[in-house]
N, C-alpha and C. Protein backbone atom coordinates (compact mmCIF):
# COMPACT_ATOMS: atom_id res chain seq x y z
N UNK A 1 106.79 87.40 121.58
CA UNK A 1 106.82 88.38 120.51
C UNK A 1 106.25 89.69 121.03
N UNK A 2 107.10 90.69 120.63
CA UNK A 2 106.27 92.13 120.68
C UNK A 2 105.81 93.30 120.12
N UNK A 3 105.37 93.59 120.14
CA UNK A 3 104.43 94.80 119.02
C UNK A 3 104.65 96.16 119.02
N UNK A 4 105.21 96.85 118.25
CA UNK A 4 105.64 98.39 118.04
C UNK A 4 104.96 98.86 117.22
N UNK A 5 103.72 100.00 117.59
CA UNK A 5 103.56 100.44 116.51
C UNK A 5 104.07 101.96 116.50
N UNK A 6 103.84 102.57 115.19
CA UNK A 6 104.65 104.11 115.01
C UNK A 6 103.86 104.73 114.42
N UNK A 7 104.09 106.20 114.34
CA UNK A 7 103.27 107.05 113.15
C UNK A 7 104.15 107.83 112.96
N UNK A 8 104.32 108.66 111.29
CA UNK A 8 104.85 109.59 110.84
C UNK A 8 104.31 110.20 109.96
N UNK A 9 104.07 111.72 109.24
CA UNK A 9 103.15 111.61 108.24
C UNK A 9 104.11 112.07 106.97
N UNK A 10 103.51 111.74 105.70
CA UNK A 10 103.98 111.99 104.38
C UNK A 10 103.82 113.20 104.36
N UNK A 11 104.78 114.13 102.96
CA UNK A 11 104.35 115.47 102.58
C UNK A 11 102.98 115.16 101.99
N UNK A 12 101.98 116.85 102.19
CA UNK A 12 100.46 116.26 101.31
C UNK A 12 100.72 116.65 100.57
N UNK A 13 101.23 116.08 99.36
CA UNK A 13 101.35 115.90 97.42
C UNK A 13 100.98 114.96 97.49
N UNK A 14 99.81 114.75 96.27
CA UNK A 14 99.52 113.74 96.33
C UNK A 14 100.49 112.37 95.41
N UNK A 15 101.05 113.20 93.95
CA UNK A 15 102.45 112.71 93.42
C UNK A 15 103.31 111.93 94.40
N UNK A 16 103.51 113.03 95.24
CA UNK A 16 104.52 112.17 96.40
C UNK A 16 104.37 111.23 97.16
N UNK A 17 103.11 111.43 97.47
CA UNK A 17 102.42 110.01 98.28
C UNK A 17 102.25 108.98 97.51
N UNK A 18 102.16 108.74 96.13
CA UNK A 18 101.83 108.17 95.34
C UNK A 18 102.89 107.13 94.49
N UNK A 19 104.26 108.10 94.43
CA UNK A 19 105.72 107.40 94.30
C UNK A 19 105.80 106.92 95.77
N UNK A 20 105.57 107.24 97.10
CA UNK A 20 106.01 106.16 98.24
C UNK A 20 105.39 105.58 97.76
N UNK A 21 104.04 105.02 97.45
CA UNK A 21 103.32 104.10 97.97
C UNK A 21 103.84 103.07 96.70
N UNK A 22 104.55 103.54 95.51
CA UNK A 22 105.31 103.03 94.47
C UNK A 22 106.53 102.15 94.81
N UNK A 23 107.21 102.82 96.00
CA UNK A 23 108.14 102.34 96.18
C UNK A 23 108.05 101.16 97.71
N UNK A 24 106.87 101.25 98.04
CA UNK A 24 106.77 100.45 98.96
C UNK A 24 105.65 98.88 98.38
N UNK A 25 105.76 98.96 97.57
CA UNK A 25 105.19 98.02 96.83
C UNK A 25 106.10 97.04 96.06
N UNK A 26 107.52 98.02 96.32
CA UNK A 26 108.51 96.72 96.00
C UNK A 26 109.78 97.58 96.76
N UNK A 27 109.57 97.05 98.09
CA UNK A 27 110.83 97.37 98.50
C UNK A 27 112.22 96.30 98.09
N UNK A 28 113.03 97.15 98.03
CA UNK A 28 114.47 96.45 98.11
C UNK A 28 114.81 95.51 99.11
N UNK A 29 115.11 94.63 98.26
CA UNK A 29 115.59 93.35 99.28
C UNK A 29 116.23 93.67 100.08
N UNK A 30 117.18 94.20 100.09
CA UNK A 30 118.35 94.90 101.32
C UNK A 30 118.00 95.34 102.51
N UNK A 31 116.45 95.93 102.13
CA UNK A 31 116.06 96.64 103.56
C UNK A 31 114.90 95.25 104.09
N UNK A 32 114.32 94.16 103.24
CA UNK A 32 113.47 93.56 104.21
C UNK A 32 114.74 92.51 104.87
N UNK A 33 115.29 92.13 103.90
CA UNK A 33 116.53 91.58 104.89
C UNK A 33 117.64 92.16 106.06
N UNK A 34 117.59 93.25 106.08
CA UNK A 34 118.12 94.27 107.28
C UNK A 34 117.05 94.15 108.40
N UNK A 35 115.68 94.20 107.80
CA UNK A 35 114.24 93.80 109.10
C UNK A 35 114.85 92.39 109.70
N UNK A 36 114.72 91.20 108.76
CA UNK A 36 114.91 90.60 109.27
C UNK A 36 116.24 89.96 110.04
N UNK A 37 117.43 90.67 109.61
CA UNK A 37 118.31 90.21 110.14
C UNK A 37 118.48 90.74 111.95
N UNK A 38 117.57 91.73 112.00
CA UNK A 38 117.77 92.10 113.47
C UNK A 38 116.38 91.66 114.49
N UNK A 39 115.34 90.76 113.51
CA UNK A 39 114.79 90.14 114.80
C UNK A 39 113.23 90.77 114.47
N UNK A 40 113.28 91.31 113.53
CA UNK A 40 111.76 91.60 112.74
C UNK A 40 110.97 90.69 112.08
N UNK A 41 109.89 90.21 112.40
CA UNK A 41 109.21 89.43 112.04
C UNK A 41 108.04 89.57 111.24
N UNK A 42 107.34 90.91 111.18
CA UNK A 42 106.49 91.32 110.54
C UNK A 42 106.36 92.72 110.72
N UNK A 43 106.09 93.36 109.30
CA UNK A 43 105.92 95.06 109.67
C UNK A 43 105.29 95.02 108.34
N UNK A 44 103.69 96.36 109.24
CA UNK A 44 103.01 96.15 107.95
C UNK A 44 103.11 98.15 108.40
N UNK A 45 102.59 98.74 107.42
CA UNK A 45 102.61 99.87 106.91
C UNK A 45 100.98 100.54 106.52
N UNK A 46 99.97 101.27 107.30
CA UNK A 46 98.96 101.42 106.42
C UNK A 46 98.91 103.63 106.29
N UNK A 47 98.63 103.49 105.55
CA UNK A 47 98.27 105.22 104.84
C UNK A 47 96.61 105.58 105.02
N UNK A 48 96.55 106.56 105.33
CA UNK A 48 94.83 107.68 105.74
C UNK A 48 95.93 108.65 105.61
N UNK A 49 95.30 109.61 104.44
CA UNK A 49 95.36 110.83 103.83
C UNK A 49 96.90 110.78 103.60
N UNK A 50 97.30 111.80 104.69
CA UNK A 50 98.95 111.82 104.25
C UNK A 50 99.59 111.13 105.66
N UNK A 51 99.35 110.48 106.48
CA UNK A 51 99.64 110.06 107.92
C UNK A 51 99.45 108.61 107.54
N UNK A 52 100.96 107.84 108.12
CA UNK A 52 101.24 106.40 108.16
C UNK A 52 100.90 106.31 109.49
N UNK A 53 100.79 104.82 109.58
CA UNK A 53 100.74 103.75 110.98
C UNK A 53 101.31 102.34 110.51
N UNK A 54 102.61 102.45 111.33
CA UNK A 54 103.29 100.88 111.32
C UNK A 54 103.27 99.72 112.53
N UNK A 55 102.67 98.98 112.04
CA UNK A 55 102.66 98.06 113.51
C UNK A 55 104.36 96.95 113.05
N UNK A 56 105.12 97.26 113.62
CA UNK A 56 106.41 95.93 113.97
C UNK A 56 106.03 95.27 114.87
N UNK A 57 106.31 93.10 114.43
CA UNK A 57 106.13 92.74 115.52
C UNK A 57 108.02 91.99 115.65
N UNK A 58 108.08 92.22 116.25
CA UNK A 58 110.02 91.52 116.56
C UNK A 58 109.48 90.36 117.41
N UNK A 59 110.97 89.36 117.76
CA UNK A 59 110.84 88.40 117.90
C UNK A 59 111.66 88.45 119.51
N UNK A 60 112.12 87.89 120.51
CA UNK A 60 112.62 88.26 122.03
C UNK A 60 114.06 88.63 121.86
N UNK A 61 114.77 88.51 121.25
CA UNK A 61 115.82 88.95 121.28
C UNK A 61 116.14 90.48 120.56
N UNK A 62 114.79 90.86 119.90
CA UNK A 62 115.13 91.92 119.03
C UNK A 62 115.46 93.48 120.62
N UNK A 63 116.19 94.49 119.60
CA UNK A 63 116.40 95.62 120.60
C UNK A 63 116.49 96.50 119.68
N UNK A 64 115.98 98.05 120.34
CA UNK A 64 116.03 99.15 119.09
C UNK A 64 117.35 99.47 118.81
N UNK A 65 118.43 99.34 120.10
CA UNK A 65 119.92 99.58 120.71
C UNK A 65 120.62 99.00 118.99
N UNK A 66 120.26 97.89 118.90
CA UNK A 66 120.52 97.03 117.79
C UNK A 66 120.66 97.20 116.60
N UNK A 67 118.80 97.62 116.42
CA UNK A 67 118.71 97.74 114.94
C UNK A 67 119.30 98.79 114.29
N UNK A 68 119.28 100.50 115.62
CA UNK A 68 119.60 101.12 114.75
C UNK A 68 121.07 100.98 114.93
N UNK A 69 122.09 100.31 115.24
CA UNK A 69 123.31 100.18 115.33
C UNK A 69 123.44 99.59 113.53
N UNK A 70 122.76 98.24 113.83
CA UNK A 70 122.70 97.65 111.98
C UNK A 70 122.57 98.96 111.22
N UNK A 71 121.42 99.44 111.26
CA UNK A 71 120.80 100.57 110.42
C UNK A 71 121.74 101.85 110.07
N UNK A 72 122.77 101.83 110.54
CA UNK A 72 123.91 103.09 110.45
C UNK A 72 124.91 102.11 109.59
N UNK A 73 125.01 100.91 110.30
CA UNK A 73 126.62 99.96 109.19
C UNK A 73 126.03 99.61 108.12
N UNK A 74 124.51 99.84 107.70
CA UNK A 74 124.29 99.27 106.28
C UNK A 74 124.21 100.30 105.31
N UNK A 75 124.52 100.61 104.38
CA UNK A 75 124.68 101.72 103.60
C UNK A 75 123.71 101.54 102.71
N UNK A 76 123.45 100.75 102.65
CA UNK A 76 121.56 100.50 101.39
C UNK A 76 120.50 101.19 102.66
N UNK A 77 120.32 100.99 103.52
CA UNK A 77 119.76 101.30 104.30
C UNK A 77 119.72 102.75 104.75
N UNK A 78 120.73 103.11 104.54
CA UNK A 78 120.90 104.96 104.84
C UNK A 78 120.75 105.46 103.36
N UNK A 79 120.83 104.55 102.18
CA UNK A 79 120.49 105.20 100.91
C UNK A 79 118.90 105.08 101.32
N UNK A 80 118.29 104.05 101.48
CA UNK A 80 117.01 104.19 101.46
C UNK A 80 115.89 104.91 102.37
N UNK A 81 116.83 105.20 103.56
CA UNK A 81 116.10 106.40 105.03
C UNK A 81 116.24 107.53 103.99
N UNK A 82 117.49 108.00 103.11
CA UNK A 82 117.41 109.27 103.13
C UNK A 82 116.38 109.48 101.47
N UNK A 83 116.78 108.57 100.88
CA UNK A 83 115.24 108.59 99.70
C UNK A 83 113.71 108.65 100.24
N UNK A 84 113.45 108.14 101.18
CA UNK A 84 112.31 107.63 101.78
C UNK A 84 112.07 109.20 102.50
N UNK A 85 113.05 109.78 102.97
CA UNK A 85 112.45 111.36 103.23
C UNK A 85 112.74 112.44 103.11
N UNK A 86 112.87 112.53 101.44
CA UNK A 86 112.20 113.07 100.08
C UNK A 86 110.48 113.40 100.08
N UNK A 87 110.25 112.11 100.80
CA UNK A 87 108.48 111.69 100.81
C UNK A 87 108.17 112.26 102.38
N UNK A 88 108.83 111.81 103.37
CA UNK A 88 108.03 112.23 104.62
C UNK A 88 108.21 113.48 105.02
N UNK A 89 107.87 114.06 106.56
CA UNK A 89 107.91 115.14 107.40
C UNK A 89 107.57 114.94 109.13
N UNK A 90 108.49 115.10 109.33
CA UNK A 90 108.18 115.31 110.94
C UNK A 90 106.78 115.81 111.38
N UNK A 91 106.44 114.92 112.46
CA UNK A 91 105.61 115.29 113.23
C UNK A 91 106.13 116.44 113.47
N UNK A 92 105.01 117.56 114.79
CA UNK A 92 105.00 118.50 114.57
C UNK A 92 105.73 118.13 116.05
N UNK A 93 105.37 117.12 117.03
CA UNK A 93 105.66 117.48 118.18
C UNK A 93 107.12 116.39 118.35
N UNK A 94 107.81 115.63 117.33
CA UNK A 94 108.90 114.87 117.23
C UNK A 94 109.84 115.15 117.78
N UNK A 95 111.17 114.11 118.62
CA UNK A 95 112.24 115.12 118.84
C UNK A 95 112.65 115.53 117.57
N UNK A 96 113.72 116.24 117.83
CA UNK A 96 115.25 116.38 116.57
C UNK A 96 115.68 115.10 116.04
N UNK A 97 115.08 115.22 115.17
CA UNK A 97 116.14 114.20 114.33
C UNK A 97 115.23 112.89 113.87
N UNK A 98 114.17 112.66 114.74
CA UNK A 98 112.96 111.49 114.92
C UNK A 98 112.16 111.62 113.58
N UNK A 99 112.55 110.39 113.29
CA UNK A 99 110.85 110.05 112.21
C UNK A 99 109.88 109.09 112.79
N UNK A 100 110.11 107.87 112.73
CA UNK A 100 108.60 107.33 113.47
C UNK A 100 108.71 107.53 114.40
N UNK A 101 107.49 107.97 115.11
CA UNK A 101 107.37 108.25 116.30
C UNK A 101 106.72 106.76 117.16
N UNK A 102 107.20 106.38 118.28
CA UNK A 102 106.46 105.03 118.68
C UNK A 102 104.82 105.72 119.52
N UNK A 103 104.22 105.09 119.23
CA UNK A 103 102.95 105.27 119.63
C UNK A 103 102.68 104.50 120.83
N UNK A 104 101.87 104.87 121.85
CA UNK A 104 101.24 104.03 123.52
C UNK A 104 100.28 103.62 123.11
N UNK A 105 99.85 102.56 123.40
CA UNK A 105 98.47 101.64 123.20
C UNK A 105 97.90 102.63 124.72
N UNK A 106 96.68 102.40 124.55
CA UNK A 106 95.62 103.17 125.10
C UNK A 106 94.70 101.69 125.21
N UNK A 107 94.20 100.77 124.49
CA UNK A 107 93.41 100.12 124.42
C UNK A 107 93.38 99.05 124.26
N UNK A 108 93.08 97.38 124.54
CA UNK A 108 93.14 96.55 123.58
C UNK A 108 91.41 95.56 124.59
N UNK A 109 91.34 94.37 123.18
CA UNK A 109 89.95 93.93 123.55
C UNK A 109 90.78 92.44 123.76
């Protein structure tokens, strides 16, 4: 198994942060079953101020090549990227087009 984590941050409204955190409290089946249909095994989500951190852990066969291939043929899924950022904003230093950004471990015990 392997571990991805990401960061992206929310707009600071606090309203707005407040409907994500609404809507991530019951996501649509469509999208945890799109996780899991490409090899996602766990993804948790945590919030400090207006800045997320997602740790994904996938399973050996998973590939990003993949998911976002799924992630373009599912159309619940592009309804829900493009609702979902309504709420977010690019990092400052992101490419074009990038929302989570994958993060380098630096550390572990």
């Amino acid at each position: 198994m392997d571990r991805y984590c990401f960061t992206l941050d929310l707009k600071d409204d606090q309203k707005s942060i407040s409907t994500y955190k609404s809507y991530h409290r019951s996501v649509w089946p469509e999208i945890k079953d799109s996780l899991k249909d490409v090899g996602v095994l766990n993804l948790e989500i945590y919030l400090v101020s207006n800045r997320l951190f997602m740790i994904m852990e996938v399973d050996d066969e998973f590939s990003f090549e993949a998911k976002n291939k799924a992630d373009k043929a599912n159309a619940k899924v592009q309804e829900w990227e493009k609702l979902m950022w309504n709420f977010q904003q690019a990092l400052p230093f992101s490419k074009a087009g990038e929302k989570w950004v994958m993060m380098d471990q630096i550390f572990e015990l």
